[in-house]
Protein backbone atom coordinates (compact mmCIF):
# COMPACT_ATOMS: atom_id res chain seq x y z
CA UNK A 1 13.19 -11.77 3.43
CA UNK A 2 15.78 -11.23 6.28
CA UNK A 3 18.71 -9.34 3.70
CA UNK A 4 21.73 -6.93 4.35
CA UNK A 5 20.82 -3.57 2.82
CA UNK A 6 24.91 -3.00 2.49
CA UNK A 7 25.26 -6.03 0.37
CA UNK A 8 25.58 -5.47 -3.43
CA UNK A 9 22.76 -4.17 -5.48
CA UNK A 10 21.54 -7.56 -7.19
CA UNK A 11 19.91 -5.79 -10.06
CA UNK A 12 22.63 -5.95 -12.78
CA UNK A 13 22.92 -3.54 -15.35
CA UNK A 14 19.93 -3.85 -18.47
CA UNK A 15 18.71 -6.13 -15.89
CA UNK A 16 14.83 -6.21 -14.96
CA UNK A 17 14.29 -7.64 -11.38
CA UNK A 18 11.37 -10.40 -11.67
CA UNK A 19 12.07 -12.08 -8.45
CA UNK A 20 11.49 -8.49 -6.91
CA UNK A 21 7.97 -7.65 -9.88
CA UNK A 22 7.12 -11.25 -8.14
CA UNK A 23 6.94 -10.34 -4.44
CA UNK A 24 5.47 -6.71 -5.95
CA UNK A 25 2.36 -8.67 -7.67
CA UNK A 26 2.17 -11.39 -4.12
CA UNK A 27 2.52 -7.94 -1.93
CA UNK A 28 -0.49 -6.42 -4.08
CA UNK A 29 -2.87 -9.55 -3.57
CA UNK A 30 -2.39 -9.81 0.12
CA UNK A 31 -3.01 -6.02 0.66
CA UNK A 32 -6.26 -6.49 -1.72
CA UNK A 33 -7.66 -8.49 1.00
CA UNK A 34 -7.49 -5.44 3.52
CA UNK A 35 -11.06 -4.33 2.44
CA UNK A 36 -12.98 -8.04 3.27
CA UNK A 37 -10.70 -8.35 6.23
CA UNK A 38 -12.46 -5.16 7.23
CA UNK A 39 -15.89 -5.90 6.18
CA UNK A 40 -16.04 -8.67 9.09
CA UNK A 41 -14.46 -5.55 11.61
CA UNK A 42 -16.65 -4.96 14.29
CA UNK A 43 -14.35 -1.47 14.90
CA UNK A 44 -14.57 1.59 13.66
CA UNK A 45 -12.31 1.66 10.42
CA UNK A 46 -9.63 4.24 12.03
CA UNK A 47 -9.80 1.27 14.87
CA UNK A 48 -9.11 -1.42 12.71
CA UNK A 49 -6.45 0.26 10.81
CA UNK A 50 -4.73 1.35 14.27
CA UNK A 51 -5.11 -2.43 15.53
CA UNK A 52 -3.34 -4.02 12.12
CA UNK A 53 -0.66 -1.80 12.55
CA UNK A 54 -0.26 -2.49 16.86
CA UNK A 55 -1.14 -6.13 16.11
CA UNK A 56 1.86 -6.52 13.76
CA UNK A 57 4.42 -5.01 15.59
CA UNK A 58 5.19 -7.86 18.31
CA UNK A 59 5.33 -10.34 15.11
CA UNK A 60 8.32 -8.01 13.56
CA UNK A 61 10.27 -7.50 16.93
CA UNK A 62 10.82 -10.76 16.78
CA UNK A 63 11.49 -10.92 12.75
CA UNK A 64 14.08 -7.69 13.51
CA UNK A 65 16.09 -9.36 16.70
CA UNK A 66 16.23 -12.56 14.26
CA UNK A 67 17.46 -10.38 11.26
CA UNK A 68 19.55 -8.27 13.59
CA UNK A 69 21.04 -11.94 15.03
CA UNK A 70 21.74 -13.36 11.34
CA UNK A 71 22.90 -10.35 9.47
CA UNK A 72 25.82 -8.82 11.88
CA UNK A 73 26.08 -5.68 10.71
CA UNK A 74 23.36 -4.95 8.56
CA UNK A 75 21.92 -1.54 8.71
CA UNK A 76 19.68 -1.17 12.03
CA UNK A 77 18.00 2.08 13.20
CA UNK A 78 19.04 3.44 16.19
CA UNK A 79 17.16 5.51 18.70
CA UNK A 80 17.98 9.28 17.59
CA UNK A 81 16.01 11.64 15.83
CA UNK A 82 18.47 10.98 12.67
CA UNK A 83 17.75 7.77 12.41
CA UNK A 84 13.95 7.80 13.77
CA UNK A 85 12.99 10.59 10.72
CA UNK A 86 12.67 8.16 7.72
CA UNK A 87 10.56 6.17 9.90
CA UNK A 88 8.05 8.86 11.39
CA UNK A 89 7.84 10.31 7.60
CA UNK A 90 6.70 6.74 6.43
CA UNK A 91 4.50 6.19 9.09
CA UNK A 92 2.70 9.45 8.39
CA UNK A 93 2.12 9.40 5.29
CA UNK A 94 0.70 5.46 5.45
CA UNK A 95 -1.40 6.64 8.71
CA UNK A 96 -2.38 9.63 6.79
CA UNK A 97 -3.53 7.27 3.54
CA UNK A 98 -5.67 4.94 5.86
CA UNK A 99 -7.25 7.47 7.74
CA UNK A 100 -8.36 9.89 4.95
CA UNK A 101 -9.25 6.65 2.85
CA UNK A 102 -12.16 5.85 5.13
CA UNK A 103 -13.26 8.94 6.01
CA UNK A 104 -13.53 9.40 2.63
CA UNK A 105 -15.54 6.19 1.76
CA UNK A 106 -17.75 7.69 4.49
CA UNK A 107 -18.46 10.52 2.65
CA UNK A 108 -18.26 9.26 -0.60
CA UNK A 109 -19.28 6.67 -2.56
CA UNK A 110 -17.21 3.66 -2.41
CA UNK A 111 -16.64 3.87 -6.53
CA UNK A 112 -15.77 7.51 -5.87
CA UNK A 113 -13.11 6.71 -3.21
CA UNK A 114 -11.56 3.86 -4.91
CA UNK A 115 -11.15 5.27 -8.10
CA UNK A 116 -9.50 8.54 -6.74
CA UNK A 117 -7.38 7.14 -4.60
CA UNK A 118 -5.93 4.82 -7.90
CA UNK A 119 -4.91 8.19 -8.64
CA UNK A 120 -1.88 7.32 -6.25
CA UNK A 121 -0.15 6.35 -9.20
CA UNK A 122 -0.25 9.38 -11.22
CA UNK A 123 0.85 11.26 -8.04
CA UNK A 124 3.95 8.85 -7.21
CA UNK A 125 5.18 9.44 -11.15
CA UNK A 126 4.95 13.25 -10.53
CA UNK A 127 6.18 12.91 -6.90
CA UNK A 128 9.71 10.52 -8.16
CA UNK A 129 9.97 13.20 -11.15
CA UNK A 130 9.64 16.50 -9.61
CA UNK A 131 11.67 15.38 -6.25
CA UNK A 132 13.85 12.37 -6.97
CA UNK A 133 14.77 12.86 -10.71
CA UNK A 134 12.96 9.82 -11.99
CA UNK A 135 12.39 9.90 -15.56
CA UNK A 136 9.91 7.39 -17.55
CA UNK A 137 9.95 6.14 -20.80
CA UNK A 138 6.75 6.00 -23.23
CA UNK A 139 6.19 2.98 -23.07
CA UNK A 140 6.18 2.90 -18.90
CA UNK A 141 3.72 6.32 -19.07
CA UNK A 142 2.07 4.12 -21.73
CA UNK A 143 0.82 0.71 -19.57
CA UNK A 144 0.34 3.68 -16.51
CA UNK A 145 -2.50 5.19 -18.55
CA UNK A 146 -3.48 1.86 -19.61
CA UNK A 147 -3.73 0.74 -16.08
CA UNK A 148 -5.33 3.77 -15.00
CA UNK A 149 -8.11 3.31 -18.04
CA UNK A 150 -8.62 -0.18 -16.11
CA UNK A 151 -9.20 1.37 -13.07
CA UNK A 152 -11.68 3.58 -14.43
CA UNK A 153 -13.42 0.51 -16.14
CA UNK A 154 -13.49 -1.22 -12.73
CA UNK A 155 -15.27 1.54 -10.57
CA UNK A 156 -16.46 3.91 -13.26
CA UNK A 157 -19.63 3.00 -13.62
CA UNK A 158 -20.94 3.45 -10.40
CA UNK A 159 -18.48 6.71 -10.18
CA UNK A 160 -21.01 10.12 -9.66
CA UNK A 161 -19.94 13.22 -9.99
CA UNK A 162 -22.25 14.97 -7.18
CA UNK A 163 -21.72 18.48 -4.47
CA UNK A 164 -22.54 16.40 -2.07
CA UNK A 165 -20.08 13.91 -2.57
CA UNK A 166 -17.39 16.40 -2.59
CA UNK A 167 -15.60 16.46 0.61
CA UNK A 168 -15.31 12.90 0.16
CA UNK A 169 -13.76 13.08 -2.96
CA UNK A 170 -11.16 15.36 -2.03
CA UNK A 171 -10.25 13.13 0.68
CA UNK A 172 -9.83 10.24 -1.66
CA UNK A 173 -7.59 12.46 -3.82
CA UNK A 174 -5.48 13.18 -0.48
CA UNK A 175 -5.68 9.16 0.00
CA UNK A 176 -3.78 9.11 -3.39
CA UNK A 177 -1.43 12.29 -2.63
CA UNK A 178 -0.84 10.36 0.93
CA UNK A 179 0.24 6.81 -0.31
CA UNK A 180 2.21 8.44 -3.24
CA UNK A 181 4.21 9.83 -0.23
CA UNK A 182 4.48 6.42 1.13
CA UNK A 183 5.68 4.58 -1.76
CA UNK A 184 8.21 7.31 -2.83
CA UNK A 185 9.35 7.63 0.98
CA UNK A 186 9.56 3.95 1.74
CA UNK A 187 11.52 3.10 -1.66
CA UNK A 188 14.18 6.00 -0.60
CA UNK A 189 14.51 4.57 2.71
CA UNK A 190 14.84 0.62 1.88
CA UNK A 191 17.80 1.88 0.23
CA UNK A 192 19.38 2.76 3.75
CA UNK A 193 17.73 0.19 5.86
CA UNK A 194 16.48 -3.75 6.14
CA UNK A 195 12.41 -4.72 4.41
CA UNK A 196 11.94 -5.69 8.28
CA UNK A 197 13.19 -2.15 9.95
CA UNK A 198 11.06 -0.35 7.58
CA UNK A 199 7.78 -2.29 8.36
CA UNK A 200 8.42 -2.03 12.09
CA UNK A 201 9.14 1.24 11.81
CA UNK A 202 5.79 2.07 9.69
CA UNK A 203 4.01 0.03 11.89
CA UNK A 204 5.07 1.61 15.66
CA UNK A 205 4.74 5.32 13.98
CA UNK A 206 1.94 4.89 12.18
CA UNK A 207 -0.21 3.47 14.98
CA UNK A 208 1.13 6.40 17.47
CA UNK A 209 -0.27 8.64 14.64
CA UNK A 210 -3.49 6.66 14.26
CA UNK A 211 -4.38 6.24 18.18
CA UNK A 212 -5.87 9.78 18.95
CA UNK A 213 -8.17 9.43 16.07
CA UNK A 214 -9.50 5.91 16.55
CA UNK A 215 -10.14 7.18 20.21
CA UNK A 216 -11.97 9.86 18.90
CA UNK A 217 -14.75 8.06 16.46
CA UNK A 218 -18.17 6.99 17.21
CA UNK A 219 -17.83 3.29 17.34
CA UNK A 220 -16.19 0.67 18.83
CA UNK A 221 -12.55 0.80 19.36
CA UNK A 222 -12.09 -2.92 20.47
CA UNK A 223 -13.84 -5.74 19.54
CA UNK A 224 -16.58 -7.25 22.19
CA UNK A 225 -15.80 -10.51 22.15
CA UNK A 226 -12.66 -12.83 21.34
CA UNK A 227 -14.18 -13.66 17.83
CA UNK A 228 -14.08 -9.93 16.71
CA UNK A 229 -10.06 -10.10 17.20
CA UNK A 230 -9.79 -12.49 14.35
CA UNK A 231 -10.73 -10.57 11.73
CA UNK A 232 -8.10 -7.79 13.33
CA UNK A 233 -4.93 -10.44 13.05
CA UNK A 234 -5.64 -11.14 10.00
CA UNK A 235 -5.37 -7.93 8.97
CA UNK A 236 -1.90 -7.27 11.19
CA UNK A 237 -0.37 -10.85 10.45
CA UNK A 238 -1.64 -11.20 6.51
CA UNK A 239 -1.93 -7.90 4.90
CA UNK A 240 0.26 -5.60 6.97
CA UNK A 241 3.36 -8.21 7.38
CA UNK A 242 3.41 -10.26 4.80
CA UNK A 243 1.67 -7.97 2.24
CA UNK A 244 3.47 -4.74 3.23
CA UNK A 245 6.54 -6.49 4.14
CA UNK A 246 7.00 -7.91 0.30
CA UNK A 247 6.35 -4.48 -0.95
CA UNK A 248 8.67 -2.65 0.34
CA UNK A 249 11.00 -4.92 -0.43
CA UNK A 250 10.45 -4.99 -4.19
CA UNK A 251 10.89 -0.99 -3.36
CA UNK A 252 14.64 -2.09 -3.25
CA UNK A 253 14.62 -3.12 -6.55
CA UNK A 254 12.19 -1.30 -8.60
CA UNK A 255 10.98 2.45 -9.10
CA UNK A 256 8.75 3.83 -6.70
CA UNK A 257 5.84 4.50 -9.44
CA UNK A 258 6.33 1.08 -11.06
CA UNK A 259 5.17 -0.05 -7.87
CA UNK A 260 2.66 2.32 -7.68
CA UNK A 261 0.86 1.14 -10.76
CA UNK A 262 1.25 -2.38 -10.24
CA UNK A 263 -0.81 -2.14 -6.86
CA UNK A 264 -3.41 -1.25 -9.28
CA UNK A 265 -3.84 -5.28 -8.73
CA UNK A 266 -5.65 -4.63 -5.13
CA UNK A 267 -8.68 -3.67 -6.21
CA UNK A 268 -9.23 -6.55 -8.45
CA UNK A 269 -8.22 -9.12 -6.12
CA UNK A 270 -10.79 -7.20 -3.80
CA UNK A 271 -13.86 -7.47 -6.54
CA UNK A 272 -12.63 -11.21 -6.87
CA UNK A 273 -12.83 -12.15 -3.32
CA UNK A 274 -16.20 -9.67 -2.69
CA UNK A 275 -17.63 -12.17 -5.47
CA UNK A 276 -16.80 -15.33 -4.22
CA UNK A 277 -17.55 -14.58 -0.88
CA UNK A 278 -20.23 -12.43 -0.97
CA UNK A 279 -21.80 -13.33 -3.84
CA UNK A 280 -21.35 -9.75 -5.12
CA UNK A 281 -22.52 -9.17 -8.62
CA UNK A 282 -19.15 -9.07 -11.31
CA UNK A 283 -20.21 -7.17 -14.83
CA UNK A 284 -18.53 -6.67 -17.81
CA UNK A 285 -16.88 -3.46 -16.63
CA UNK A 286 -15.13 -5.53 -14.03
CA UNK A 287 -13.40 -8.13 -16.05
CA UNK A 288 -12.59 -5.18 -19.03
CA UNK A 289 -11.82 -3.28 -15.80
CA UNK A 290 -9.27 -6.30 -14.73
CA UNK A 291 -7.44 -6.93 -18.55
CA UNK A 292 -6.77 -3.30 -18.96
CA UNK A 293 -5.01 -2.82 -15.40
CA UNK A 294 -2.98 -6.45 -15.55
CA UNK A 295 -2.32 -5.05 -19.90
CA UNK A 296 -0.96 -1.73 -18.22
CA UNK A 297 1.68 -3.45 -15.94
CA UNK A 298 2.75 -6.03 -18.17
CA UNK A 299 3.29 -2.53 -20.56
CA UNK A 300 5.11 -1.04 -17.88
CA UNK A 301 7.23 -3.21 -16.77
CA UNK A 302 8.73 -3.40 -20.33
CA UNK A 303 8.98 0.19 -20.27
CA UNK A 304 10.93 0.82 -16.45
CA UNK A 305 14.20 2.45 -17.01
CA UNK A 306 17.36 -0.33 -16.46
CA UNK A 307 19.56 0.30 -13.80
């Protein structure tokens, strides 16, 4: 995915971008797996989120000096604050969505937390409207609310509206304000700077943002034995790299919100993988849950905006 950011735009006119929806939809999957990945963690979850990000980073060095050796030229970072702010704004807000996303599941229900942080979506569309001067069609707010209905179906009935569960649920509704910032932050900066420079740069900031606090937990902050690490790579080398690393660059090629919805896919791939691995029960709010969200971005994608 190695690609000069100065070359010509390759979405042409009244042209949708599939190859780009493609790695969008792949992107989605492997980032759904972030939540079994953690389930065999033996870290706190601050811990495991600051390890995928450290763990990644020596895998993209070496996927930057190769991209930096190919494309002469292309658009690299360099080491001043100019150049560093995209990348410490990213970084933030993503270190800022995983950390409030499991406090919150700590304080919340897990049906809670998932469903309100969906909300993401609702928040990007708002976010790329007030901010960026997006504008959506009917059709596109159409499959959004369709998508969000799924979402609703997926986790809604074990969603409880309780006082004690309310501190968590305002930190899932951060979660969703957080990676709203993310998504509308990363797709503005792709458009200045290489898929790989934008992971890396995620990566380093967003584990210097995550370290105090994973220090800070009750809990383990490293594994105890080599086994433990595994579960930690895969969560650096799969979801972060190749999972993040696709996103962002679809980000290139398609609105920040359209995005946003279709990672609506995660938690279905998670209820999928929960089932066949853990045996955990699917009922007929899941796979109602499922059609309506996959409905939604088939909807929206026939309703983004052409370039």
């Amino acid at each position: 995915m190695s690609e000069q950011v100065q070359d010509k735009n390759i979405d042409e006119p009244g042209h949708f971008n599939m190859a780009a929806f493609i790695m969008l939809i792949l992107g989605g999957i492997a980032i759904g797996t972030s939540p079994i990945f953690m389930r065999f963690s033996e870290v706190t979850p601050t811990s495991a989120a600051f390890w995928r990000l450290l763990l990644a980073i020596p895998l993209l060095i070496i996927w930057q000096a190769y991209d930096i050796r190919k494309n002469k030229g292309a658009a690299t970072p360099k080491l001043n604050i100019k150049d560093m702010k995209p990348f410490i704004i990213v970084g933030f807000f993503f270190a800022l969505d995983l950390t409030m996303w499991h406090w919150s599941v700590e304080l919340t229900s897990v049906a809670n937390s998932t469903l309100l942080a969906n909300m993401a979506a609702i928040f990007t569309a708002v976010g790329g409207f007030l901010f960026f001067g997006e504008r959506f069609s009917k059709t596109f707010i159409g499959g959004m609310m369709l998508a969000l209905l799924g979402a609703i179906s997926l986790m809604g009935h074990s969603f409880e509206l309780a006082p004690e569960n309310l501190s968590g649920d305002i930190l899932a509704l951060i979660t969703a304000v957080a990676y709203a910032g993310y998504m509308i932050f990363s797709a503005k900066a792709r458009k200045s700077y290489s898929t790989v420079s934008l992971v890396l740069g995620t990566a380093v900031f967003g584990a210097i943002f995550l370290l105090p606090i994973a220090l800070n937990e009750t809990g383990n902050f490293m594994p105890t034995n080599i086994g433990g690490w595994w579960p930690l790579i895969a969560l650096a080398w799969f979801t972060h790299v190749v999972g993040q690393s696709l996103i962002v660059y679809a980000l290139a090629h398609l609105p920040a919100a359209f995005g946003s919805v279709t990672l609506l896919i995660q938690p279905v791939v998670a209820a999928i993988l929960a089932w066949v691995l853990f045996g955990e029960y699917l009922s007929v709010y899941h796979f109602v849950g499922a059609a309506l969200i996959i409905s939604g971005i088939l909807v929206c994608k026939k309703g983004v905006r052409k370039n």
